[in-house]
C-alpha atoms as a PDB file:
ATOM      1  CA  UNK A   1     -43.376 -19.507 162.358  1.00  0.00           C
ATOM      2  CA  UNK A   2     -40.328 -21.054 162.319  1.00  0.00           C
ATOM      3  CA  UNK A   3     -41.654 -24.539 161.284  1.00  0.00           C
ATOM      4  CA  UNK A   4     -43.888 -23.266 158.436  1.00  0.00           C
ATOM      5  CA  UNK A   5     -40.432 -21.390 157.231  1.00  0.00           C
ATOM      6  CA  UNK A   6     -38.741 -24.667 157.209  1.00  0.00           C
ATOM      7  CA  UNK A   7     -41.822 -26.724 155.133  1.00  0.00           C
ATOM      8  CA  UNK A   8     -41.719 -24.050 152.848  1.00  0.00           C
ATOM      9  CA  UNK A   9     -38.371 -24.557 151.636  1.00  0.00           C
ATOM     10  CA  UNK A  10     -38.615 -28.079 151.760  1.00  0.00           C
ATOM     11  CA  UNK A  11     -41.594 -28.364 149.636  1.00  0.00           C
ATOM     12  CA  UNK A  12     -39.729 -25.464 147.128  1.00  0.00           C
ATOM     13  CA  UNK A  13     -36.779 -28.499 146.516  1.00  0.00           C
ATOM     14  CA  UNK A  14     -39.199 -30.764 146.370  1.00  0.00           C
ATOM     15  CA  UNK A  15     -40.870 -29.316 143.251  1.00  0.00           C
ATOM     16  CA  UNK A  16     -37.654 -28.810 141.660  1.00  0.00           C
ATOM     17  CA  UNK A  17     -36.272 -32.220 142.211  1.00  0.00           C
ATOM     18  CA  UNK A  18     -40.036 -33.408 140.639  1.00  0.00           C
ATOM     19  CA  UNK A  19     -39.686 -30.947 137.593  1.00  0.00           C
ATOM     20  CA  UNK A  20     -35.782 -32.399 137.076  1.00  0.00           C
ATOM     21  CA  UNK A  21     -36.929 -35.881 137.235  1.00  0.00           C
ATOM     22  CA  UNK A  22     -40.147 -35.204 134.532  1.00  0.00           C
ATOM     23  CA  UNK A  23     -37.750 -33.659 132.095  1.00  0.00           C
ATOM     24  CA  UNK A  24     -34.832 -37.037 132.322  1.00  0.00           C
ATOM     25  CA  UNK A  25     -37.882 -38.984 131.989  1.00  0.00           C
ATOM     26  CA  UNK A  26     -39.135 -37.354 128.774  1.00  0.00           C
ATOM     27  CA  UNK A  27     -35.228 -37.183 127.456  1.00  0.00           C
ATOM     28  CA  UNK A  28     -34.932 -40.865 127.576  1.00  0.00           C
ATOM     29  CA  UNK A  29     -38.651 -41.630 126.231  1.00  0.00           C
ATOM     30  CA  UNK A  30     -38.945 -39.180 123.237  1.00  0.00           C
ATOM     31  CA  UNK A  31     -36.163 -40.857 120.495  1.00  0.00           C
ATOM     32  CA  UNK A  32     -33.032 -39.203 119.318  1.00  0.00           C
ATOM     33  CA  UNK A  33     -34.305 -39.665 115.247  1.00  0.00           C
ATOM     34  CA  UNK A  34     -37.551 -37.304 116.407  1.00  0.00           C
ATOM     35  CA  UNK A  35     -34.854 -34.730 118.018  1.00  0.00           C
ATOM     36  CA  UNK A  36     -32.918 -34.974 115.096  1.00  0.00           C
ATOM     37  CA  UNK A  37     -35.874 -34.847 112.303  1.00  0.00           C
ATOM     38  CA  UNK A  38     -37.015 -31.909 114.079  1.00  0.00           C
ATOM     39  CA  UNK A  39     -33.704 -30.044 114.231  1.00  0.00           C
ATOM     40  CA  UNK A  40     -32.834 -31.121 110.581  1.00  0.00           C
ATOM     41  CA  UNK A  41     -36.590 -30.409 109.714  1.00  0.00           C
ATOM     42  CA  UNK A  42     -37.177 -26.875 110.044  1.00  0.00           C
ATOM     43  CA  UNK A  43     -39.387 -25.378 107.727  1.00  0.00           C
ATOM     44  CA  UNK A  44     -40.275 -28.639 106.477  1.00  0.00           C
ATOM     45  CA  UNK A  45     -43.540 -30.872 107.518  1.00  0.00           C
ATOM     46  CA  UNK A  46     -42.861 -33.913 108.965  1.00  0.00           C
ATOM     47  CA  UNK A  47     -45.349 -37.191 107.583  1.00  0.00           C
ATOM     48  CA  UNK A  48     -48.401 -37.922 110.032  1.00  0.00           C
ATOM     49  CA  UNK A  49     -47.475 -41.590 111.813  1.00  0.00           C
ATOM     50  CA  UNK A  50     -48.704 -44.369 110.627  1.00  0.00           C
ATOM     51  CA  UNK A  51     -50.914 -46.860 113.088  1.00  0.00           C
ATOM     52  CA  UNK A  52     -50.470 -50.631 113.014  1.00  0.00           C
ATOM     53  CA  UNK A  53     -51.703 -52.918 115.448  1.00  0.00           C
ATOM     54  CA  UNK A  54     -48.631 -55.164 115.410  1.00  0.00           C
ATOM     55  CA  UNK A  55     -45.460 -55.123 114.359  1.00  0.00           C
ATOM     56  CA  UNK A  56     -45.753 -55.323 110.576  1.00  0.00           C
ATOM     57  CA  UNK A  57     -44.459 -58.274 108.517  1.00  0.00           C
ATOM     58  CA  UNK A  58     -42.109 -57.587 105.948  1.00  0.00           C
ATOM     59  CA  UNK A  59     -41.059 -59.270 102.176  1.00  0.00           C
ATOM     60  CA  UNK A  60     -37.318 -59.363 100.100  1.00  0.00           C
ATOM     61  CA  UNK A  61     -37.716 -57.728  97.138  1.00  0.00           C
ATOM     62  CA  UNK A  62     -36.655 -59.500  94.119  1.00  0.00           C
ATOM     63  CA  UNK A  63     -33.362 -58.095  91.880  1.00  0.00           C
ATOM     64  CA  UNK A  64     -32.408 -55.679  95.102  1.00  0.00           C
ATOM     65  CA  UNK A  65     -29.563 -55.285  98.195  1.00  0.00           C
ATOM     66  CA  UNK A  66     -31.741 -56.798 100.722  1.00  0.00           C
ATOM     67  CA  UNK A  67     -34.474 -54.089 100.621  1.00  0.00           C
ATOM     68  CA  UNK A  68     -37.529 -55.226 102.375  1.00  0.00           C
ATOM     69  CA  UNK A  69     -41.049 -53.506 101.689  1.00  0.00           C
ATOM     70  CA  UNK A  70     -44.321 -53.791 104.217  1.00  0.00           C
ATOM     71  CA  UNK A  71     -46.768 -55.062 101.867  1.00  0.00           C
ATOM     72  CA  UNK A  72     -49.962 -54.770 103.823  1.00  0.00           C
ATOM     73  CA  UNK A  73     -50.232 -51.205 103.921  1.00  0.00           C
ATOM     74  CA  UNK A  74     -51.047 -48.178 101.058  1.00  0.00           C
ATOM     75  CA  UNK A  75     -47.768 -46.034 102.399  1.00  0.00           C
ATOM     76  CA  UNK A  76     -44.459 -47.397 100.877  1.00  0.00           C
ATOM     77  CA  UNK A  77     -42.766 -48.076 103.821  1.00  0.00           C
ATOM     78  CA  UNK A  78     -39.170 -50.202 103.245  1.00  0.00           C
ATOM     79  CA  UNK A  79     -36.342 -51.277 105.627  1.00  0.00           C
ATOM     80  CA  UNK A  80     -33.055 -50.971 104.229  1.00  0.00           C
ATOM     81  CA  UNK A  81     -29.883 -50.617 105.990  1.00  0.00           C
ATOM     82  CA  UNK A  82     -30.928 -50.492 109.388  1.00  0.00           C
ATOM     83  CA  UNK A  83     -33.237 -47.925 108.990  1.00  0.00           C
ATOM     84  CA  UNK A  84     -37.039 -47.064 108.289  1.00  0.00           C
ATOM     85  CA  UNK A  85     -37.929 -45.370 104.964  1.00  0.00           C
ATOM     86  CA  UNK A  86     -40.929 -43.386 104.073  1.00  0.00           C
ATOM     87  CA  UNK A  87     -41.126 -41.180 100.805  1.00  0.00           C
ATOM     88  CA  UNK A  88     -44.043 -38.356 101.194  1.00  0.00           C
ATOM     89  CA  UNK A  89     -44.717 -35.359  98.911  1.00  0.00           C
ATOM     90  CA  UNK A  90     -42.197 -35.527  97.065  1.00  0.00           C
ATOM     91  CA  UNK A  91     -39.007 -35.538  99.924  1.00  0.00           C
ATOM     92  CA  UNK A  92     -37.754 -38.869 101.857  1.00  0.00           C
ATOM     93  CA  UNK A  93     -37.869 -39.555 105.271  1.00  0.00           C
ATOM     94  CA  UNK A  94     -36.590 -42.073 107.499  1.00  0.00           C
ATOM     95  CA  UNK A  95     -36.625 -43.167 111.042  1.00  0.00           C
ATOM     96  CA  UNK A  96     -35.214 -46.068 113.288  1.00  0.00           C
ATOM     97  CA  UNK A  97     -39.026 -47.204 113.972  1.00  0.00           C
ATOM     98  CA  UNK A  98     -41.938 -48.167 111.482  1.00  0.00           C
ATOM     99  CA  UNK A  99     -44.078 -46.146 113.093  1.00  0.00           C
ATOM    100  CA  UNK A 100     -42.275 -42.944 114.600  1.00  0.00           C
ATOM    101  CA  UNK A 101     -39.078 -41.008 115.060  1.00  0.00           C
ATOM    102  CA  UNK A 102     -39.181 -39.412 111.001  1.00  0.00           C
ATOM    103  CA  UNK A 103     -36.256 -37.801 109.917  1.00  0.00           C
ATOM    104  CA  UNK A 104     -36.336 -35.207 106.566  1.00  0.00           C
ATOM    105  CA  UNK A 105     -33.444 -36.947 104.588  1.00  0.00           C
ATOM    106  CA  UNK A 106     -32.219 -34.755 101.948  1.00  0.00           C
ATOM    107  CA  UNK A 107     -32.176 -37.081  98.459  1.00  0.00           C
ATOM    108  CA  UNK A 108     -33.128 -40.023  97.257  1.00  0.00           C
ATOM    109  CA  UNK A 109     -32.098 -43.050  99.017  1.00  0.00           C
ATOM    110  CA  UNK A 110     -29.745 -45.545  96.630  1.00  0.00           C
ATOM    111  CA  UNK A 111     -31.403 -48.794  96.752  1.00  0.00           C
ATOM    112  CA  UNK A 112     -34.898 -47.031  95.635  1.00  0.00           C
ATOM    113  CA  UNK A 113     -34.409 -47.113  91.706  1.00  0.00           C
ATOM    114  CA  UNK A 114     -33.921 -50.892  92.403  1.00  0.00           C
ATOM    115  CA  UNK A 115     -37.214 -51.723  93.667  1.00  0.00           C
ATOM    116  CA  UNK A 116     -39.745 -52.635  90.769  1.00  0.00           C
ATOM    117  CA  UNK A 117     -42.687 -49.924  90.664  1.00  0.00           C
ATOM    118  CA  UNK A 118     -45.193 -53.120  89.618  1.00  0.00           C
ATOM    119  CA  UNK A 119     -43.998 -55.132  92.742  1.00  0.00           C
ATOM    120  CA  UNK A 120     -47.847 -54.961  94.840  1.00  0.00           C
ATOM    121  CA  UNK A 121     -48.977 -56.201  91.572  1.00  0.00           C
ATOM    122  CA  UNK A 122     -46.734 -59.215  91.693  1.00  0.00           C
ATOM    123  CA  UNK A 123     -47.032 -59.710  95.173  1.00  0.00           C
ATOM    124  CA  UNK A 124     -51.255 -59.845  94.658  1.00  0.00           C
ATOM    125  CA  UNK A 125     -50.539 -62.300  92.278  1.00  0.00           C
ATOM    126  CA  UNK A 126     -47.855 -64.274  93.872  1.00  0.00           C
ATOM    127  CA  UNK A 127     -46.195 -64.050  90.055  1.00  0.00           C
ATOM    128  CA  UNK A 128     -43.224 -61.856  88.810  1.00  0.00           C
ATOM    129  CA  UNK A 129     -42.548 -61.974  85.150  1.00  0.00           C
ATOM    130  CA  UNK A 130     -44.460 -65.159  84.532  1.00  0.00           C
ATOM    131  CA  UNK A 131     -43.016 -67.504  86.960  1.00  0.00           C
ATOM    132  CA  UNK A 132     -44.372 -68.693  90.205  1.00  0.00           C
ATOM    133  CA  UNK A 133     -43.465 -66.134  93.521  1.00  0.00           C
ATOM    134  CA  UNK A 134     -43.597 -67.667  96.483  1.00  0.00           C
ATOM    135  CA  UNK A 135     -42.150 -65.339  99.094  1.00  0.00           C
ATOM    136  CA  UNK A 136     -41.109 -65.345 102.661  1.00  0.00           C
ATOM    137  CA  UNK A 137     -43.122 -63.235 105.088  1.00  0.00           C
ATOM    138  CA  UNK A 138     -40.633 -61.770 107.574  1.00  0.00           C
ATOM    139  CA  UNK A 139     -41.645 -60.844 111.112  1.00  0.00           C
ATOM    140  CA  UNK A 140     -40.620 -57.948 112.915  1.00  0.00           C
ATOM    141  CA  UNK A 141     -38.500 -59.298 115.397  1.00  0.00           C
ATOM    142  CA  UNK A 142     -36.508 -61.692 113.040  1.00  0.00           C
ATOM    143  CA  UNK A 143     -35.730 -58.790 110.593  1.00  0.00           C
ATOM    144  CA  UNK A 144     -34.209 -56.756 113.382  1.00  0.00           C
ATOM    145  CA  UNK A 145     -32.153 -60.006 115.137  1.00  0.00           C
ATOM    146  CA  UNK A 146     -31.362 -60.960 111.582  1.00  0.00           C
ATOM    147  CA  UNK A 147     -30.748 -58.687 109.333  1.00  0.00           C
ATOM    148  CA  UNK A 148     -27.071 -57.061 109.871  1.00  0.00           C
ATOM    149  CA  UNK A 149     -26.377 -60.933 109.339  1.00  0.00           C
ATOM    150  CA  UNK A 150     -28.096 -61.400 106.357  1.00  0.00           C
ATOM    151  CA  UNK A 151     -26.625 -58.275 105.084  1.00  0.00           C
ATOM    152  CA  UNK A 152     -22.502 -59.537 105.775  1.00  0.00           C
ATOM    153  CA  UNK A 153     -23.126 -62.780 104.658  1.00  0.00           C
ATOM    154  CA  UNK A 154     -25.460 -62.092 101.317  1.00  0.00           C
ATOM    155  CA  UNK A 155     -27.297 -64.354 102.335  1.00  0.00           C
ATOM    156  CA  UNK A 156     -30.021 -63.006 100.268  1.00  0.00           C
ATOM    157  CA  UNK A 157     -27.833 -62.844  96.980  1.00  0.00           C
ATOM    158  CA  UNK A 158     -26.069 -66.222  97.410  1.00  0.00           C
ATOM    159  CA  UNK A 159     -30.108 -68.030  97.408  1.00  0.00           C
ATOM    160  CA  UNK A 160     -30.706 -65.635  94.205  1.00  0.00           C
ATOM    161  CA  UNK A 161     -34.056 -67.016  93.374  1.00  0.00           C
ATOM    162  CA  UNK A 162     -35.841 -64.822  96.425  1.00  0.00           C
ATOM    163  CA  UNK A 163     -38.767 -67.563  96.239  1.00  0.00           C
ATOM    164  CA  UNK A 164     -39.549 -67.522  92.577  1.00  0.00           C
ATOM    165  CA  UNK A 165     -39.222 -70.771  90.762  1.00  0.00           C
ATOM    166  CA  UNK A 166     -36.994 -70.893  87.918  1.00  0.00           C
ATOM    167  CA  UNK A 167     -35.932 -67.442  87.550  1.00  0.00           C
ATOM    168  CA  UNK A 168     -32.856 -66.153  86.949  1.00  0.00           C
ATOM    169  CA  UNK A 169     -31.048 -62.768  87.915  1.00  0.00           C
ATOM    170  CA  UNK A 170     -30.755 -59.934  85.687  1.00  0.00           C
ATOM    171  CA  UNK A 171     -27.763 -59.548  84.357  1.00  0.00           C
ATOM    172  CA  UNK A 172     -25.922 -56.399  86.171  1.00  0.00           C
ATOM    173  CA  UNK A 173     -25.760 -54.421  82.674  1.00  0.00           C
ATOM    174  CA  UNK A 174     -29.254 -54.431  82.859  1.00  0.00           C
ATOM    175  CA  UNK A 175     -30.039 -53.736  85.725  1.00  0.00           C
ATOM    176  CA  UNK A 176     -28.075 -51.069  85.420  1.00  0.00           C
ATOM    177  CA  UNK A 177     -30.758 -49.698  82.142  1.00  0.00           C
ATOM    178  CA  UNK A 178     -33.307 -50.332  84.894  1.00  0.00           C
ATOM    179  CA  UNK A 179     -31.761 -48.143  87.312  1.00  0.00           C
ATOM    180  CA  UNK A 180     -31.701 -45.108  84.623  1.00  0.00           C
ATOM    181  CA  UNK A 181     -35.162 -45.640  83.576  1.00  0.00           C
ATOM    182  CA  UNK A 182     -36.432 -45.959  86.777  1.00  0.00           C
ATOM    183  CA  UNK A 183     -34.668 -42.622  88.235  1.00  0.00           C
ATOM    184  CA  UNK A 184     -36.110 -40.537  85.172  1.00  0.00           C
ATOM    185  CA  UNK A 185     -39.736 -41.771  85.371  1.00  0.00           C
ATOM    186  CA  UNK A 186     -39.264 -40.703  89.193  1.00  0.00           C
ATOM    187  CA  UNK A 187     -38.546 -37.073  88.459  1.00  0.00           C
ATOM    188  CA  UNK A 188     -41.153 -36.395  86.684  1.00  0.00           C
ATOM    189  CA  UNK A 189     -43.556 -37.020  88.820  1.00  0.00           C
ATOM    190  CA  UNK A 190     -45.907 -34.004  90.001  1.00  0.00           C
ATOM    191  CA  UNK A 191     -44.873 -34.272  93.678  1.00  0.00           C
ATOM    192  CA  UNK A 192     -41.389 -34.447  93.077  1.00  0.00           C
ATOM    193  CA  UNK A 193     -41.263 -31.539  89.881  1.00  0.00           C
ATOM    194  CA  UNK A 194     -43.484 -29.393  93.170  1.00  0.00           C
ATOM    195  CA  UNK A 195     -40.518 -29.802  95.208  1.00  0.00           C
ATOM    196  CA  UNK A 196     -37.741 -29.192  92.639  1.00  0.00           C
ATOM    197  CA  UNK A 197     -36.793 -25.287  92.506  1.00  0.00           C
ATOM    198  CA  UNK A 198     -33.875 -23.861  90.662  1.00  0.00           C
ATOM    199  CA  UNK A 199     -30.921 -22.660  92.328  1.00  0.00           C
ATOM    200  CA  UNK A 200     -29.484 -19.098  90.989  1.00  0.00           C
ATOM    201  CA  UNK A 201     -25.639 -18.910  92.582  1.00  0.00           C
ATOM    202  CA  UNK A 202     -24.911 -15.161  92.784  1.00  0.00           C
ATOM    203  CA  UNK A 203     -22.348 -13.962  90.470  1.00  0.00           C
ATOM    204  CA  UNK A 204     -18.722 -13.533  92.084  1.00  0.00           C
ATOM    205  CA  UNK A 205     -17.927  -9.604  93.352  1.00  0.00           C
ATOM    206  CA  UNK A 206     -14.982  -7.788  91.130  1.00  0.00           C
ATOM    207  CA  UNK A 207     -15.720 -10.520  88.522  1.00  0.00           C
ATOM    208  CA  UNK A 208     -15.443  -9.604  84.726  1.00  0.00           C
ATOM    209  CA  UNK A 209     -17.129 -11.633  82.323  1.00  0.00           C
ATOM    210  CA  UNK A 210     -16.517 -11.066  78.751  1.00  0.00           C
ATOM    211  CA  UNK A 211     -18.281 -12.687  75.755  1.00  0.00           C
ATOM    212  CA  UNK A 212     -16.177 -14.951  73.427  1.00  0.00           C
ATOM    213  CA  UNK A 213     -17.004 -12.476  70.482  1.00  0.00           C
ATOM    214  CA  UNK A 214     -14.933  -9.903  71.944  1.00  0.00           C
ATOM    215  CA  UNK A 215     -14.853  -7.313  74.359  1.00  0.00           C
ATOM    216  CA  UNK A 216     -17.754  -5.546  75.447  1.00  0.00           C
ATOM    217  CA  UNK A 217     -20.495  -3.359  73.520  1.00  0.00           C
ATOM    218  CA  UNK A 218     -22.398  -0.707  74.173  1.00  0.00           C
ATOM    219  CA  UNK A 219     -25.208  -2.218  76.065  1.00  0.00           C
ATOM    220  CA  UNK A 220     -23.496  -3.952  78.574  1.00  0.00           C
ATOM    221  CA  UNK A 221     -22.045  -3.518  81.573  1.00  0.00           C
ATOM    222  CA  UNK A 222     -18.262  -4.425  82.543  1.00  0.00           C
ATOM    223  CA  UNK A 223     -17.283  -4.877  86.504  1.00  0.00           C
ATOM    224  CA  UNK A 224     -14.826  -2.426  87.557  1.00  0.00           C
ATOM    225  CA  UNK A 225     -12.478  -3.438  90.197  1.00  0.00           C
ATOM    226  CA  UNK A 226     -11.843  -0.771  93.477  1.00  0.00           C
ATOM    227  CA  UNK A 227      -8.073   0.094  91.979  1.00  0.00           C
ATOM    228  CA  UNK A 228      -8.913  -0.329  88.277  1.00  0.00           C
ATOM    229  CA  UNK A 229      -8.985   2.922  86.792  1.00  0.00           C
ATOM    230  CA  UNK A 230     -12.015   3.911  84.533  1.00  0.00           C
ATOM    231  CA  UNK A 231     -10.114   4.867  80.986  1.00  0.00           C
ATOM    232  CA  UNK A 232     -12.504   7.490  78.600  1.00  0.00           C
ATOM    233  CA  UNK A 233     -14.235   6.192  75.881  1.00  0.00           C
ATOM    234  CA  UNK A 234     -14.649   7.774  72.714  1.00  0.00           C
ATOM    235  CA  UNK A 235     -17.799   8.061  70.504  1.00  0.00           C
ATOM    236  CA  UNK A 236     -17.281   4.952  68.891  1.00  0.00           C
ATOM    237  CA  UNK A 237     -17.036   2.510  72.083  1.00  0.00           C
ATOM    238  CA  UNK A 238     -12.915   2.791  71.297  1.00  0.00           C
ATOM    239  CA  UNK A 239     -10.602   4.373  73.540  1.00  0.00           C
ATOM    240  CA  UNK A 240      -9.486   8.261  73.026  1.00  0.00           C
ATOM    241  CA  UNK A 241      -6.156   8.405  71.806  1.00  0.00           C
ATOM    242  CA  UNK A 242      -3.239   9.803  73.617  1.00  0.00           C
ATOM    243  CA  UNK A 243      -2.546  12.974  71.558  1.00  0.00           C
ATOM    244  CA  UNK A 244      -5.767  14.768  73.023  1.00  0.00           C
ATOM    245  CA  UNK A 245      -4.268  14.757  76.156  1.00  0.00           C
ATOM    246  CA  UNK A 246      -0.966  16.398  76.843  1.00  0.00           C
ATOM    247  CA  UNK A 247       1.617  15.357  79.889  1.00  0.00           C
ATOM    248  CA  UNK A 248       2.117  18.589  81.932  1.00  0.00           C
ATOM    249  CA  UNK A 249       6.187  18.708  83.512  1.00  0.00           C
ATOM    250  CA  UNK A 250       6.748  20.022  86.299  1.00  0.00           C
ATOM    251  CA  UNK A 251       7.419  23.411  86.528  1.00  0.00           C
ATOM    252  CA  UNK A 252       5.913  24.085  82.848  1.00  0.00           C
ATOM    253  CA  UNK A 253       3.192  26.502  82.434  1.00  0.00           C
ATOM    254  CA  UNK A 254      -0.205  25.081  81.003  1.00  0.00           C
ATOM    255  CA  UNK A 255      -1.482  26.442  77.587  1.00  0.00           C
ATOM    256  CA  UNK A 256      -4.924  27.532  77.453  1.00  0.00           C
ATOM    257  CA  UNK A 257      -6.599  25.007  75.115  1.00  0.00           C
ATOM    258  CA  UNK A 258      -7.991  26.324  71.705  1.00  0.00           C
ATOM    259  CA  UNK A 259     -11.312  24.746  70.125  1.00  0.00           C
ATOM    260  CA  UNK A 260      -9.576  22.064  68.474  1.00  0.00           C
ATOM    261  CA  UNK A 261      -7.699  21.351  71.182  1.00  0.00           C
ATOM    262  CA  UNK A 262      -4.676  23.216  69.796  1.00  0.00           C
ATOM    263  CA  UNK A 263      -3.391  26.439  71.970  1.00  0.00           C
ATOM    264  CA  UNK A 264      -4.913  29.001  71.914  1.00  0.00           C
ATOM    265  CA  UNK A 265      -3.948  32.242  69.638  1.00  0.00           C
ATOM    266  CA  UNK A 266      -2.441  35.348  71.326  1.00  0.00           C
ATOM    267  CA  UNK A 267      -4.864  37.936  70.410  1.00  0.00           C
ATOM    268  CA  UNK A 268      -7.835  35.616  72.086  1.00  0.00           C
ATOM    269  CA  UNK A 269      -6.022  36.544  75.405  1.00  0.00           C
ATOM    270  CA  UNK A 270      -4.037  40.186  76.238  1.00  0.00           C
ATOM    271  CA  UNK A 271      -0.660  38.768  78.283  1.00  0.00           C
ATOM    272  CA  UNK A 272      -0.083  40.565  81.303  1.00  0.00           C
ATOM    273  CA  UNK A 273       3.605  41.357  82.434  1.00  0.00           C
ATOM    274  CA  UNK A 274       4.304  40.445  86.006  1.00  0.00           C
ATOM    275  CA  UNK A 275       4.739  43.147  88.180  1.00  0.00           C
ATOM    276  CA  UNK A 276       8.322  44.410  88.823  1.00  0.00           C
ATOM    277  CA  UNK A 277       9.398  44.270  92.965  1.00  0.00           C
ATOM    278  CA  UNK A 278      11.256  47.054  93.968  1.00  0.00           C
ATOM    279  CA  UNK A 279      15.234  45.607  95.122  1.00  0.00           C
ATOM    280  CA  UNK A 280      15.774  46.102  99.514  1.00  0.00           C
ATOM    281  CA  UNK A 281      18.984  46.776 100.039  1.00  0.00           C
ATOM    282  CA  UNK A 282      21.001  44.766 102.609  1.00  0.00           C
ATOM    283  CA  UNK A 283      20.733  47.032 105.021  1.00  0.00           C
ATOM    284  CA  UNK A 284      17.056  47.022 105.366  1.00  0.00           C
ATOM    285  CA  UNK A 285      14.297  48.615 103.595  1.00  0.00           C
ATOM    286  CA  UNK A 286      14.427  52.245 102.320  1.00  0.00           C
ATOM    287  CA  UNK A 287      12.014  54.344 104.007  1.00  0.00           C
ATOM    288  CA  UNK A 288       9.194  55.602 101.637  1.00  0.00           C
ATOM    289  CA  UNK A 289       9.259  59.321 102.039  1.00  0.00           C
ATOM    290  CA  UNK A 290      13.036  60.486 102.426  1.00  0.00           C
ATOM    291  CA  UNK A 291      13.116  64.204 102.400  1.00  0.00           C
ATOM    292  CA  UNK A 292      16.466  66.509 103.034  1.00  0.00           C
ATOM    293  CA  UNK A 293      17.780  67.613 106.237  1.00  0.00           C
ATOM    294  CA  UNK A 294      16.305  70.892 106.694  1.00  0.00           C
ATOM    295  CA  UNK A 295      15.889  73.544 109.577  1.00  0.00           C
ATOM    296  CA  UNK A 296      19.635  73.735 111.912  1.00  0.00           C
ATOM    297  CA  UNK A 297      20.979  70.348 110.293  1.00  0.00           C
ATOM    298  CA  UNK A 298      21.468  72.419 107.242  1.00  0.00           C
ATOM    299  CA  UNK A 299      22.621  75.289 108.557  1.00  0.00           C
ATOM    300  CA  UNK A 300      25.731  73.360 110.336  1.00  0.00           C
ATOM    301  CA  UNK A 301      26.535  72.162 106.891  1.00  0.00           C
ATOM    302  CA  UNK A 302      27.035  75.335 104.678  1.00  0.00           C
ATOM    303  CA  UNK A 303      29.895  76.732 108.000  1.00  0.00           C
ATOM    304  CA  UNK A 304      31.751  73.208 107.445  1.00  0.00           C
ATOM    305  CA  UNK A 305      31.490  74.243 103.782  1.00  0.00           C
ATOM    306  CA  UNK A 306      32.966  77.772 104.101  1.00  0.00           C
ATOM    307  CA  UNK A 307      35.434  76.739 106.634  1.00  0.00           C
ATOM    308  CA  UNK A 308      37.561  74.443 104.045  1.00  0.00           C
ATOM    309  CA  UNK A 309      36.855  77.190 101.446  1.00  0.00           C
ATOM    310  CA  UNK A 310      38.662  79.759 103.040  1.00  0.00           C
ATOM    311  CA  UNK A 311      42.199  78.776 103.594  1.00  0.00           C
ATOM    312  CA  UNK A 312      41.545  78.294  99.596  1.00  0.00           C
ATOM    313  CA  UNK A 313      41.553  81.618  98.893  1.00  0.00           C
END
């Protein structure tokens, strides 16, 4: 019993340390630009891969910063900067890898309104604007051992010709004109207007906004602030004036309003007197019902009174 107590636990650590190992293993294969494109990507569809079955070549495109385009494939697929990118209905993606790893990126990437829309023309024809284009085909491998070099030493700009015989540069002025052109003929494209969508920003709380004709009229609305008092508005959208309303002192009776607003005439309303208190004495009240002494009390009285009478006589 004992020994099938001790297998059991041993084969319980066992599957853990398997299911700990399975998880670093699929940390380190799955790349961090697929983690991030799915964190940064939510609520957004991600583009299907694309299959190649080598490392695609690459070309310099003429008149850019050293972007490079795959030209054996339909999907535009460029290298530029260090990184793979992919537009796809209407948003931009990009990825570390030609074939994996996409990323939602938020705008338009710069160097894009450089690159000439009729370039797979050209590049069928091996011709771009009339003179001869003989360009460099660029394997995989060399692009990524050579291209941060390329990039600090312009090495692309300083040869300037990028393979085409007797061409000149653009001027930058130009290119410039080309750049503006370029960027409006890409928004209005169907795929791109689909994924445009205005952006109301709600209106500030306690805000007032009054028209520059004046204040405001009758149909509309003005914000009132928490401690801003309400003030009454008279038939014609003006304030009342003061004299309608009277400041009451303290201390001072109020009239009784008449129907112009005036007071009231006496014989509308009989005045009645206050009632009159009756005055306590100091000593306390006085009973109610105070009769005279009557019975012996009074009888005690009239002797006193015949007693100092009769030395009188």
């Amino acid at each position: 019993m004992g020994d099938k107590t001790v297998m059991c636990i041993g084969g319980n650590k066992m599957k853990k340390l398997f299911l700990a190992t399975l998880l670093l293993a699929l940390v380190i294969v799955v790349p961090i630009p697929t983690m991030a494109g799915v964190n940064i990507g939510i609520g957004i569809s991600l583009p299907s891969p694309i299959v190649f079955e080598a490392p695609p070549d690459v070309i310099v495109l003429p008149d850019t910063n050293d972007v490079y385009v795959v030209p054996d494939t339909d999907v535009d697929l460029f290298f530029w900067n260090g990184w793979w990118w992919r537009p796809w209905e209407g948003r931009w993606y990009r990825s570390h890898y030609y074939n994996r790893g996409w990323g939602y990126y938020n705008r338009v990437p710069s160097f894009y309104f450089d690159v000439d829309p009729g370039w797979r023309g050209y590049y069928r024809d091996r011709n771009w604007y009339g003179h001869r284009w003989n360009y460099e085909r660029i394997p995989d491998q060399r692009l990524r051992q050579n291209w941060r070099g390329w990039h600090n030493d312009r090495h692309w700009e300083r040869q300037g010709t990028w393979g085409i015989q007797g061409y000149k540069p653009r001027p930058q002025q130009q290119r410039q004109e080309l750049r503006h052109q370029r960027e409006e003929q890409y928004r209005q494209r169907p795929e791109v207007q689909k994924q445009r969508q205005p952006q109301v920003q709600p209106a500030e709380k306690g805000r007032t906004i009054t028209p520059q004709g004046g204040p405001t009229g009758r149909g509309e609305r003005r914000q009132v602030k928490p401690e801003e008092k309400v003030k009454p508005v008279g038939p014609e959208g003006k304030p009342e004036p003061r004299g309608k309303k009277k400041m009451v002192k303290p201390g001072e009776k109020m009239k009784p309003a008449g129907p112009e607003g005036g007071p009231a005439p006496r014989g509308d309303r009989p005045q009645v007197k206050p009632e009159k208190k009756p005055v306590v004495p100091e000593g306390g009240p006085a009973p109610k019902d105070r009769k005279k002494p009557e019975g012996p009390q009074k009888d005690q009285k009239d002797q006193k009174k015949q007693r100092t009478e009769e030395p009188e006589r």
